[in-house]
C-alpha atoms as a PDB file:
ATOM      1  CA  UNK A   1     -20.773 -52.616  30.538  1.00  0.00           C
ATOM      2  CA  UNK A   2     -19.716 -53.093  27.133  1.00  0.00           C
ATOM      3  CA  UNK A   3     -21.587 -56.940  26.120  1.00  0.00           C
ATOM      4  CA  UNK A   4     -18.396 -59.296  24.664  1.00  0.00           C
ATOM      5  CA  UNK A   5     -21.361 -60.285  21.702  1.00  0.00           C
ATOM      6  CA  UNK A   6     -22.031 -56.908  20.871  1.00  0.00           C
ATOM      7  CA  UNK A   7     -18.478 -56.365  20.593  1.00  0.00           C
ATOM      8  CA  UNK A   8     -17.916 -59.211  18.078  1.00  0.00           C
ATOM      9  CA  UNK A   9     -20.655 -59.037  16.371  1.00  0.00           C
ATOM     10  CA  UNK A  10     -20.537 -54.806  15.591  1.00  0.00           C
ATOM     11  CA  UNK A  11     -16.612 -54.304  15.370  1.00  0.00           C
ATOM     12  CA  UNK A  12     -16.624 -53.556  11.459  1.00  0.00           C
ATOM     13  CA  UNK A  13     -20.022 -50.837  12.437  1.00  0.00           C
ATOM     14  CA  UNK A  14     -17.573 -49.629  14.728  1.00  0.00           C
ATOM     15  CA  UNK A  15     -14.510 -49.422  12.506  1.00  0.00           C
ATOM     16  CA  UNK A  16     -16.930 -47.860  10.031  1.00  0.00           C
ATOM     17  CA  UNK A  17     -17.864 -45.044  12.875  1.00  0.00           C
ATOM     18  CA  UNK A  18     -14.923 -43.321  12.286  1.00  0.00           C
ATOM     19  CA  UNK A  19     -15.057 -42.676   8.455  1.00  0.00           C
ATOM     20  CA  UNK A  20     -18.632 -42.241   8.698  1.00  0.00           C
ATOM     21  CA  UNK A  21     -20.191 -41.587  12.062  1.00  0.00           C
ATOM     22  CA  UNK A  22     -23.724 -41.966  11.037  1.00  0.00           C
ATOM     23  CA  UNK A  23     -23.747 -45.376   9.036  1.00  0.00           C
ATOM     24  CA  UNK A  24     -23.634 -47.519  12.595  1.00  0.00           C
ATOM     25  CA  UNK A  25     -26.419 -44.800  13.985  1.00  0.00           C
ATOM     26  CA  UNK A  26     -28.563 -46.081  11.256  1.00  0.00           C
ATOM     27  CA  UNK A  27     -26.834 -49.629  10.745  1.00  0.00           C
ATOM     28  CA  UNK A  28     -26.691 -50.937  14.347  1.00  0.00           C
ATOM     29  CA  UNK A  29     -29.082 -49.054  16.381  1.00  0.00           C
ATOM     30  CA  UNK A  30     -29.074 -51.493  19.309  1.00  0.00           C
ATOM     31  CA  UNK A  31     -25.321 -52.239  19.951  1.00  0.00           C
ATOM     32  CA  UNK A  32     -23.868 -49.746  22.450  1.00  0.00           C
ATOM     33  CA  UNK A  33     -20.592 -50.586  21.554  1.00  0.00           C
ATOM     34  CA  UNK A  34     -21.154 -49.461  17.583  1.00  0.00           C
ATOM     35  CA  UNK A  35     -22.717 -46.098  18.990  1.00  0.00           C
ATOM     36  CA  UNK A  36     -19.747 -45.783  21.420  1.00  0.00           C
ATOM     37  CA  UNK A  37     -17.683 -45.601  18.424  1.00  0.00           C
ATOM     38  CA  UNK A  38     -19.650 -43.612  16.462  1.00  0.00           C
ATOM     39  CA  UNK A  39     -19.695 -41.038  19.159  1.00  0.00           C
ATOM     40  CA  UNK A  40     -15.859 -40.849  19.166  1.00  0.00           C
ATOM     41  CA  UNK A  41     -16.350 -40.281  15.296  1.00  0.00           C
ATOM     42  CA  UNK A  42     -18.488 -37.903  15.245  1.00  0.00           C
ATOM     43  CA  UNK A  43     -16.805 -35.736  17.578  1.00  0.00           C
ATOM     44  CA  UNK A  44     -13.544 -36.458  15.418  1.00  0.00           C
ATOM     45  CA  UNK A  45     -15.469 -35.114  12.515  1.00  0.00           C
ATOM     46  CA  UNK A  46     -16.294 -31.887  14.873  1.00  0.00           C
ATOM     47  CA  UNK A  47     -12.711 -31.398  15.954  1.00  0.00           C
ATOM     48  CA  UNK A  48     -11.589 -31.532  11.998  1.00  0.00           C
ATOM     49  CA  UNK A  49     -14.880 -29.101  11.049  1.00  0.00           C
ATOM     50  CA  UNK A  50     -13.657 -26.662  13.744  1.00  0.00           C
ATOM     51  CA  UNK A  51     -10.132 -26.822  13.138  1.00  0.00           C
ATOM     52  CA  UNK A  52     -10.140 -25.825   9.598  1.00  0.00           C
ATOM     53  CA  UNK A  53     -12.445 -23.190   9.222  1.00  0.00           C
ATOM     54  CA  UNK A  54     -10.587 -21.683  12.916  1.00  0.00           C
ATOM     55  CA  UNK A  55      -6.737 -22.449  11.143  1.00  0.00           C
ATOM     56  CA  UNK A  56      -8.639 -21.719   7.336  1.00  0.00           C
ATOM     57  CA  UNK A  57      -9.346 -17.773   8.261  1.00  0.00           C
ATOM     58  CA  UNK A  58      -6.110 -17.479  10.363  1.00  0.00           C
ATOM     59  CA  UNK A  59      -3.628 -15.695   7.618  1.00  0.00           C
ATOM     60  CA  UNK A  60      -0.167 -17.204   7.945  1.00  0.00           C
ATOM     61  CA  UNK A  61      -0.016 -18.747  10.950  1.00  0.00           C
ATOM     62  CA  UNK A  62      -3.597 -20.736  10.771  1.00  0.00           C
ATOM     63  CA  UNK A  63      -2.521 -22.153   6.860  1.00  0.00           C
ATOM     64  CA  UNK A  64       0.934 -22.972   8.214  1.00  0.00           C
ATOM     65  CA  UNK A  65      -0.506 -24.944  10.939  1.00  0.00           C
ATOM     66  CA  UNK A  66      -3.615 -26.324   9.334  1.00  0.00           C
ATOM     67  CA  UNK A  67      -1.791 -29.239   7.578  1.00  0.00           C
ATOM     68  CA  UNK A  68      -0.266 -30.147  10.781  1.00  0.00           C
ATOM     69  CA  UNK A  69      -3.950 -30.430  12.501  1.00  0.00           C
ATOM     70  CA  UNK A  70      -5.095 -32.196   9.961  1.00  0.00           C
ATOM     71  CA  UNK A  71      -2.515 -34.769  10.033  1.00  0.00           C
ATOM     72  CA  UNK A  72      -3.187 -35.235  14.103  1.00  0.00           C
ATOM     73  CA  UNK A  73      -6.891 -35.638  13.803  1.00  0.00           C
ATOM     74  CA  UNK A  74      -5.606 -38.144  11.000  1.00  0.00           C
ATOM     75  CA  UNK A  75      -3.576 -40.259  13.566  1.00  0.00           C
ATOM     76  CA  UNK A  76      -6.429 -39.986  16.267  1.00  0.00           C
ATOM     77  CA  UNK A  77      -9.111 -41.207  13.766  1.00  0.00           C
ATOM     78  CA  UNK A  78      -6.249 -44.576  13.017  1.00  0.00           C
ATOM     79  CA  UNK A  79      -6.429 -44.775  16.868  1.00  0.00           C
ATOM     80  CA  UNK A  80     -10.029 -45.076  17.054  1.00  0.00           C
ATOM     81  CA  UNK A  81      -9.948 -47.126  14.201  1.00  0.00           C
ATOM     82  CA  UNK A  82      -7.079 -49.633  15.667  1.00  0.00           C
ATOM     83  CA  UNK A  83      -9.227 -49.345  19.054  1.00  0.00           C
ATOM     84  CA  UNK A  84     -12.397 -50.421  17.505  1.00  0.00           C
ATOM     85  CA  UNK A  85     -10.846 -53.163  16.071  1.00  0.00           C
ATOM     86  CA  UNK A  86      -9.287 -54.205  18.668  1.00  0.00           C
ATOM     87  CA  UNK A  87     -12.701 -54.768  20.674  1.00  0.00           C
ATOM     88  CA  UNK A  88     -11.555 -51.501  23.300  1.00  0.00           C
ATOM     89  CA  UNK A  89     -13.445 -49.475  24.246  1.00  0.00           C
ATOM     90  CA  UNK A  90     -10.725 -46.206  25.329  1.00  0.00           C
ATOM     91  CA  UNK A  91     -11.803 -42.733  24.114  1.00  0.00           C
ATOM     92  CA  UNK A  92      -9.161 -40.755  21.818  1.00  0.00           C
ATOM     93  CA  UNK A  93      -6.772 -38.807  23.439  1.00  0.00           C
ATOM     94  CA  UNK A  94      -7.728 -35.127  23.909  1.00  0.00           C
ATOM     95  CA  UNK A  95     -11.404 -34.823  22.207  1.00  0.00           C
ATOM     96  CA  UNK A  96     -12.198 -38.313  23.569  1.00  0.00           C
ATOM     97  CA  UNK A  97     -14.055 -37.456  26.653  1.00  0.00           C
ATOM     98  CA  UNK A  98     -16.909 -35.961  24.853  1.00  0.00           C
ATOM     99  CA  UNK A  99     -19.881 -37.836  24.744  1.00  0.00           C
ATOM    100  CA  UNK A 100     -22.598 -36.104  21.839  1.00  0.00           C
ATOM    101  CA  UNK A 101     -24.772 -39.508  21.606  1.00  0.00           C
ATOM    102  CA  UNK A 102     -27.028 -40.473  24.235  1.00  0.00           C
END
């Protein structure tokens, strides 16, 4: 599926997918494997939009627990990030399974 060039050749587009989803969208438009990773980025950066402004207007409860959501979305994106460089291709646990980019 995923071609073992394309891999080798777009692992640091990939890496960068995850601190800045778009750069490989513009970067490496033809390597399925960047875009794979971008995907999982963007929907990373999704997850962290919703999560904060959800946990942000929650009194209390949401600010006591925003920190803690913001440190998990911190350990997926250093998943991803260990994944891409790794040459996997494995979708993060729990938002992984969304695919945004066709």
């Amino acid at each position: 599926m995923y071609d073992s060039t394309d891999i080798q050749s777009n692992k640091g587009m990939a890496i960068l997918g995850y601190i800045l989803f778009f750069i490989p969208l513009i970067a490496a438009k033809e390597s399925k494997y960047a875009w794979y990773h971008a995907n999982q980025g963007l929907t990373l950066f999704l997850a962290w939009v919703i999560v904060n402004v959800v946990l942000g207007i929650i009194p209390f409860i949401g600010w006591i627990l925003q920190p803690i959501a913001n440190l998990a979305l911190v350990v997926l994106a250093v998943l991803g990030i260990v994944a891409a460089a790794q040459g996997q291709v494995k979708p993060l646990p729990i938002i992984g399974g969304y695919t945004l980019l066709k």
